[in-house]
Protein backbone atom coordinates (compact mmCIF):
# COMPACT_ATOMS: atom_id res chain seq x y z
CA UNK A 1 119.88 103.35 122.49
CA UNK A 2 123.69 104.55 121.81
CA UNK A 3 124.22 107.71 120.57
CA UNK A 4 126.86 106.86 118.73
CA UNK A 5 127.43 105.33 115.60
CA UNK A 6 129.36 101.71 115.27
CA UNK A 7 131.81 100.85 112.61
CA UNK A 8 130.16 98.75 110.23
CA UNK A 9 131.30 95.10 110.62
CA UNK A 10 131.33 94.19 106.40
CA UNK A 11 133.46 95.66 104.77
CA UNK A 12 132.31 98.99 102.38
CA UNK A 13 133.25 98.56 98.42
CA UNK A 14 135.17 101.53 97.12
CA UNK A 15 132.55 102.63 94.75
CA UNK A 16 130.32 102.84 97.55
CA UNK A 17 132.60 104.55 100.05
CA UNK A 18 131.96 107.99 99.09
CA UNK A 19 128.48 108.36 100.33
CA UNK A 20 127.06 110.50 102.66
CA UNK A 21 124.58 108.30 105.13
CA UNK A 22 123.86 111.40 107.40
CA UNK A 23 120.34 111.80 108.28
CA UNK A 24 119.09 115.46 107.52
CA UNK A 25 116.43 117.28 109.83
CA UNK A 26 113.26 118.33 107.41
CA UNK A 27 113.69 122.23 107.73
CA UNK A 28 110.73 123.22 105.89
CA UNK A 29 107.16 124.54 106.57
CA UNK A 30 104.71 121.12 106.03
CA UNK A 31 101.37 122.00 103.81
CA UNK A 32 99.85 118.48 104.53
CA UNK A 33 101.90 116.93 107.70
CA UNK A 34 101.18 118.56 110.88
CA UNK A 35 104.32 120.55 112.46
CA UNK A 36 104.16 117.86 115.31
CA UNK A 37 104.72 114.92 112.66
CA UNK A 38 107.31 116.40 110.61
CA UNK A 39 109.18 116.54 114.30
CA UNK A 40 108.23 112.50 115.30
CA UNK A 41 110.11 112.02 111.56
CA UNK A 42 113.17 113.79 112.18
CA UNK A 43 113.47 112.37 115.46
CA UNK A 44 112.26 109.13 115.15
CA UNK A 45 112.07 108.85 111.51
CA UNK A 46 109.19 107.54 110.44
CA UNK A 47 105.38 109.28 110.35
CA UNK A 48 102.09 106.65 110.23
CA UNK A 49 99.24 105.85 110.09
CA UNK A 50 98.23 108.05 107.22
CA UNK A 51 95.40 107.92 104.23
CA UNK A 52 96.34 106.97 100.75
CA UNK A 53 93.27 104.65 99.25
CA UNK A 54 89.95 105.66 99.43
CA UNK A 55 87.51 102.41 99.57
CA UNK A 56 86.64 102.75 96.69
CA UNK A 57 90.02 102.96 95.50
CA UNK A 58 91.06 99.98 97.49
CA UNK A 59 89.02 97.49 96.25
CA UNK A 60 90.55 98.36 92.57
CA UNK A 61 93.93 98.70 93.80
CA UNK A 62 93.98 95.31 95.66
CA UNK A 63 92.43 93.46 92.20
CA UNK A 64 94.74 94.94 90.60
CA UNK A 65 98.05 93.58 92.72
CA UNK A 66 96.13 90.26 92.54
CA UNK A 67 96.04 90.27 88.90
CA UNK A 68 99.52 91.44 88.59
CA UNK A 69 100.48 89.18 90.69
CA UNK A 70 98.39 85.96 88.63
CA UNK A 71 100.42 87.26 85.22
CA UNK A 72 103.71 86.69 86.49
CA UNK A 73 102.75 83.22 88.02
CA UNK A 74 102.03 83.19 84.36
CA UNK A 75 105.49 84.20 83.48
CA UNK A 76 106.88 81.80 85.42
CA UNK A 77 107.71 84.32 88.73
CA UNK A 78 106.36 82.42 91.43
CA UNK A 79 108.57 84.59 93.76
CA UNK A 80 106.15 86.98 95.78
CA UNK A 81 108.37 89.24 96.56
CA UNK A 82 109.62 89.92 92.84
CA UNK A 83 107.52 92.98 91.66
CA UNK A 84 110.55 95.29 92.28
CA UNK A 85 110.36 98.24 90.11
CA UNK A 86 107.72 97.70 87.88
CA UNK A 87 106.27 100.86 88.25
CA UNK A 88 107.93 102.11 85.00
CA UNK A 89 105.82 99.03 83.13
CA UNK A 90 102.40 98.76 84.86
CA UNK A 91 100.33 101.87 84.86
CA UNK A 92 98.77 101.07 87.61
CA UNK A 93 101.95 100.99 89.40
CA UNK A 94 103.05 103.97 87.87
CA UNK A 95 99.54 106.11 89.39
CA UNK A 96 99.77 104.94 92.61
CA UNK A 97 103.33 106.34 93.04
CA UNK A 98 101.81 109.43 91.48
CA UNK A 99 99.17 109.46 93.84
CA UNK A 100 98.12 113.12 95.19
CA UNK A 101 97.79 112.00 98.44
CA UNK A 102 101.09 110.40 98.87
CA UNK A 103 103.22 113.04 97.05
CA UNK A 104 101.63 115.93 98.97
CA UNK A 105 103.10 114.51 102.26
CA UNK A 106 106.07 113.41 100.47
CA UNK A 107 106.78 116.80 99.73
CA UNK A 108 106.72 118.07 103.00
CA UNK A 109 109.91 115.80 103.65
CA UNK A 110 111.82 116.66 100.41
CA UNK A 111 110.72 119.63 98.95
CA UNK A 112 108.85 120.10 95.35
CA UNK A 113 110.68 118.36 93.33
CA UNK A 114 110.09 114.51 93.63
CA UNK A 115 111.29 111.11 91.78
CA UNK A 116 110.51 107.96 92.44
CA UNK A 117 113.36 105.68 91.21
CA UNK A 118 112.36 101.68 92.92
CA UNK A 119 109.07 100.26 94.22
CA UNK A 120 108.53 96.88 95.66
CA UNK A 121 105.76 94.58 96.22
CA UNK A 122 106.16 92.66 99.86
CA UNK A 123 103.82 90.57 99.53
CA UNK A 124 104.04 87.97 102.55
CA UNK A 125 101.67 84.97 101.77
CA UNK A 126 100.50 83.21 104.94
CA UNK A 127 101.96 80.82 106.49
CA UNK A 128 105.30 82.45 105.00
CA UNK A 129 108.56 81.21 107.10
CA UNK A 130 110.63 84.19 105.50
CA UNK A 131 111.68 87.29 107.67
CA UNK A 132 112.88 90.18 106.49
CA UNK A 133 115.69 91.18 109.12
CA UNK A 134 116.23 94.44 110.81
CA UNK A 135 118.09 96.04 107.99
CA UNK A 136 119.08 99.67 106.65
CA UNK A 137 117.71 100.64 102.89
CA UNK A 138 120.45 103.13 102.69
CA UNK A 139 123.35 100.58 103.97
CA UNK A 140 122.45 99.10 100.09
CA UNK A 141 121.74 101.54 97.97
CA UNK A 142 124.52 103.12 95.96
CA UNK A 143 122.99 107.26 96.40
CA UNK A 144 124.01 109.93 98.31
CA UNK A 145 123.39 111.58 99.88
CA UNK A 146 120.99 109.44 102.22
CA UNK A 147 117.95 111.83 101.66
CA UNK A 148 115.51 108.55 100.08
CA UNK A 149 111.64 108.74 101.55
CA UNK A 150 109.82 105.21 101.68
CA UNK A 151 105.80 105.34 101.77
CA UNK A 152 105.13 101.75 103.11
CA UNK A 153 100.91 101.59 101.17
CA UNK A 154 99.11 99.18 102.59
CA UNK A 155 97.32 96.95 99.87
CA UNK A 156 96.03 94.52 103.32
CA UNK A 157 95.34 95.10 106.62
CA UNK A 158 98.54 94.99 107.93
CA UNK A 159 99.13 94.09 111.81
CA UNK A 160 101.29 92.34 114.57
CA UNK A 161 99.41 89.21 113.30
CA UNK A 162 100.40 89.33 109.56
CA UNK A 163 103.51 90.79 110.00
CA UNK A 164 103.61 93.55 109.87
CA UNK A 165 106.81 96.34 109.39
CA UNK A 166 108.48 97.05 112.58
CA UNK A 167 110.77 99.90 113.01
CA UNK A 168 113.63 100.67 116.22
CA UNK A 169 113.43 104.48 116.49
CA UNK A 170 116.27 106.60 116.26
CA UNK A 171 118.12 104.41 114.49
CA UNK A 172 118.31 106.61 111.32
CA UNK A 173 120.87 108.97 112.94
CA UNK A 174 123.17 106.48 114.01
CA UNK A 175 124.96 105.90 110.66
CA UNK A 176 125.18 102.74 109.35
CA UNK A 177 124.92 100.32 111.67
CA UNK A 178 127.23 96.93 112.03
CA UNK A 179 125.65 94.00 109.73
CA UNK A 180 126.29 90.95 108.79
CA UNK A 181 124.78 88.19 105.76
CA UNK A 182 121.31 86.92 106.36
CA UNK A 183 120.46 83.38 106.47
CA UNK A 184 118.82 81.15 103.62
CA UNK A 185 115.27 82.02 105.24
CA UNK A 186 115.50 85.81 104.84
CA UNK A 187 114.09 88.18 101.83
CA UNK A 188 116.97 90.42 102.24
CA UNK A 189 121.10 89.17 102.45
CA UNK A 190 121.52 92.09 105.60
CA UNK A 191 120.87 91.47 109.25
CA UNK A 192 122.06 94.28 111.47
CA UNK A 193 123.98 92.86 114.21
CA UNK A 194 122.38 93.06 117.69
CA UNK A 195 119.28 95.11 116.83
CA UNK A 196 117.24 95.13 119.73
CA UNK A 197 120.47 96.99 121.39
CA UNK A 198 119.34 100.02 120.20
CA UNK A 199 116.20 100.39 121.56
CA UNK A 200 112.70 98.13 121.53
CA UNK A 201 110.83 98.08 118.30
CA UNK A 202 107.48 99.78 117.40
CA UNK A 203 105.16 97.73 114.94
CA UNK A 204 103.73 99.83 112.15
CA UNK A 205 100.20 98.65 112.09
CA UNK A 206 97.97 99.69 108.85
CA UNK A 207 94.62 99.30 107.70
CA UNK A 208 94.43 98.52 104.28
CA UNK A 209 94.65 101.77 102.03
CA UNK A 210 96.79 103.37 104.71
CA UNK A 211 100.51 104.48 104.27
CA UNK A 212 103.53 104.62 106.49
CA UNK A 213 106.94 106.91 105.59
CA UNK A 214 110.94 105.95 106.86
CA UNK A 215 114.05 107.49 106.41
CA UNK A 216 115.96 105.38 104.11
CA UNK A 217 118.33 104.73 106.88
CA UNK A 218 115.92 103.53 110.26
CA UNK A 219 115.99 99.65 111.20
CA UNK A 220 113.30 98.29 110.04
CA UNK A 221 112.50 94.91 109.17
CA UNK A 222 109.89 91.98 109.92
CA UNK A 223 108.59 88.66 110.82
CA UNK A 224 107.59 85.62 109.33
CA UNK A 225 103.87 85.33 108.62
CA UNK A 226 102.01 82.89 110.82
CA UNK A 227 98.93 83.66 110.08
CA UNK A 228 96.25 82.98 107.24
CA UNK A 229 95.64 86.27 106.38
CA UNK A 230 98.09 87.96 103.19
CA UNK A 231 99.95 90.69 103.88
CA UNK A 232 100.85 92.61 100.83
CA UNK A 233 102.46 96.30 101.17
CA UNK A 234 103.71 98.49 97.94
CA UNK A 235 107.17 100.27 99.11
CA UNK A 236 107.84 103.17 97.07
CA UNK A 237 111.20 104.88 97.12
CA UNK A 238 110.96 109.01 96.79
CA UNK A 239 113.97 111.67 96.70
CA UNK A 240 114.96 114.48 95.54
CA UNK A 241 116.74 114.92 92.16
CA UNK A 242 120.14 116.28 94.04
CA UNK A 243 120.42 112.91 95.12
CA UNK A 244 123.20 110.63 92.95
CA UNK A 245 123.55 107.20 92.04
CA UNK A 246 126.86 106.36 92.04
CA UNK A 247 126.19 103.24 89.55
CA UNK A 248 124.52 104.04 86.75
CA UNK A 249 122.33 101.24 86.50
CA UNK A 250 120.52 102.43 89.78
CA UNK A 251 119.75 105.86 87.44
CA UNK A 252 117.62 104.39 84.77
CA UNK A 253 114.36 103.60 86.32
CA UNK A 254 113.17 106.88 87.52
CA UNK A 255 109.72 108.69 87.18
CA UNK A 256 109.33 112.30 87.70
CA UNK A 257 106.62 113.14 90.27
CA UNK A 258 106.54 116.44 90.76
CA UNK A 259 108.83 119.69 90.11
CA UNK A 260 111.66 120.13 87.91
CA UNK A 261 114.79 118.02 87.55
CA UNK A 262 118.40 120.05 86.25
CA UNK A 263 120.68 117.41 87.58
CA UNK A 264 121.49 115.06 84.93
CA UNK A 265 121.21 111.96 87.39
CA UNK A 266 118.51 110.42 85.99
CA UNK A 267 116.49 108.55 83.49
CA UNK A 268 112.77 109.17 83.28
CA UNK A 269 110.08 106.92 81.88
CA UNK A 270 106.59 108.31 81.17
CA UNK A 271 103.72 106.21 81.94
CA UNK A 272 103.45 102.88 80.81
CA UNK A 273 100.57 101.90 78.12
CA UNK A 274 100.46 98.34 79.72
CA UNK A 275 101.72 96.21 82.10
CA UNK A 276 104.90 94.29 81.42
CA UNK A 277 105.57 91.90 84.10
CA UNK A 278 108.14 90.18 81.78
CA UNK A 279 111.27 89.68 83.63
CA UNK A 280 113.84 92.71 84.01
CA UNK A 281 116.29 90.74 81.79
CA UNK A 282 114.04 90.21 78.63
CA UNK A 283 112.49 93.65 79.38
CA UNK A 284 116.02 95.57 79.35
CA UNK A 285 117.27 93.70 76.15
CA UNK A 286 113.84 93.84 74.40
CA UNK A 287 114.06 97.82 74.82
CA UNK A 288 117.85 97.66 73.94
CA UNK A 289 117.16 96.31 70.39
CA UNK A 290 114.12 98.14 70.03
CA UNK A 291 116.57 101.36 70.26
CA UNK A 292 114.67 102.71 73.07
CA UNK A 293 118.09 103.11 75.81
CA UNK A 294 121.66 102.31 75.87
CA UNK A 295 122.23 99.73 77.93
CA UNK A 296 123.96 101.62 81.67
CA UNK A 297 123.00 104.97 80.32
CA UNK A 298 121.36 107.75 82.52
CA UNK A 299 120.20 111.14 82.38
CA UNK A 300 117.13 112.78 79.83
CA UNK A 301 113.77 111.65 78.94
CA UNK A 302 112.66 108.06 77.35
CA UNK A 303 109.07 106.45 76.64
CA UNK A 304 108.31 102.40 77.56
């Protein structure tokens, strides 16, 4: 793998240009991580397998995706991969980001005070042609600077046969990385250019109620599912509050985990008193009228 960073081949919008997509080394003194895995992350940048689900816990948490998942069939969202952010309107949602186990190690990568601002569902149904290409979080995301922790929770077993993530080491402190648009048959519109150039990749296998962490800016990406097993993982997106959106729309979704937040960045919701798996359109314009936000607002405190 080059140590040095490519131009990126798509062009950068202006609003955009001004972040910082330098990968940080974790400086501080882990309570929960062992020393040695707080080193794999900064030089690797990523940490698995580790425990987030007891059994117990599992078997709830895994009826519960599948009955989120049944109400928006409901709602008409047949797309599996659509539960993106709905961890501000399902409670469920909304305590496993808060989960003790997760946040403990996510604090040993960014410090006491924690947000989570997205989550995603990737729920890969088998015999699903879609890939997800080798991509870079932070090459979309409009934040800097690049300091965004991903804990990859297994909901299934998750393995080379499923699918399951694969990551190219390293690749986090290369910058971002030359890209270009996916094809019609990919969950995500980027597709670095040339991946396997940078080194060989390393699939993250899970057992269900495990978790995985990445640097928001390590290749990652994977396959199509060819087998007849589901593969369902729950991405959620930590940082610190110093981080910024630069649009404000990418503000307005946040929980507060843990800590304290002075920044202004950022729009908190507390937790949700049902789920909502509406979609984000009649959600947004439903809380609009109901006087709850101004619509591209950000910073303070609001209830769902």
């Amino acid at each position: 793998m080059s140590g040095t960073p490519r131009p990126a081949r798509m062009s950068t919008p202006k609003d955009m240009a001004e972040r910082d997509l330098r990968f940080a080394d974790v400086a501080t003194q882990p309570r929960t991580l062992r020393a040695d895995q707080v080193a794999h992350y900064n030089l690797y940048g990523y940490v698995h397998p580790l425990s987030a689900l007891s059994d117990d816990n599992l078997v709830a948490t895994r009826s519960y995706f599948d009955h989120l998942f049944t109400k928006m069939r409901a709602e008409g969202i047949t797309d599996s991969y659509a539960l993106v952010g709905y961890h501000s309107r399902c409670p469920g949602l909304y305590d496993l980001a808060m989960s003790p186990a997760i946040l403990d190690v996510i604090e040993d990568i960014v410090g006491p005070d924690i947000l989570c601002w997205s989550s995603q569902a990737f729920a890969k149904m088998p015999g699903d042609t879609k890939s997800v290409p080798f991509h870079q979080d932070g090459s979309y995301w409009p934040l800097t600077p690049a300091r965004t922790v991903t804990a990859w929770v297994a909901i299934d077993d998750s393995d080379c046969e499923n699918s399951c993530l694969q990551v190219i080491p390293g690749t986090h402190k290369l910058g971002q990385l030359p890209w270009r648009k996916a094809g019609e048959e990919a969950v995500l519109d980027q597709q670095i250019e040339e991946p396997l150039s940078y080194g060989a990749p390393v699939s993250i296998e899970l057992k269900a109620g495990q978790f995985s962490i990445h640097s928001d800016m390590i290749a990652h990406g994977s396959e199509p599912n060819k087998s007849d097993r589901r593969r369902c993982g729950f991405a959620i997106r930590y940082c610190a509050p110093m981080v910024k959106p630069l649009k404000k729309d990418w503000a307005r979704n946040a929980i507060l985990c843990r800590g304290t937040d002075s920044s202004g960045h950022w729009t908190y919701w507390k937790r949700p008193e049902q789920d909502d798996v509406s979609s984000w359109r009649d959600y947004w314009m439903r809380k609009y009228r109901e006087g709850k936000i101004e619509l591209g607002g950000t910073g303070g405190s609001i209830g769902a």
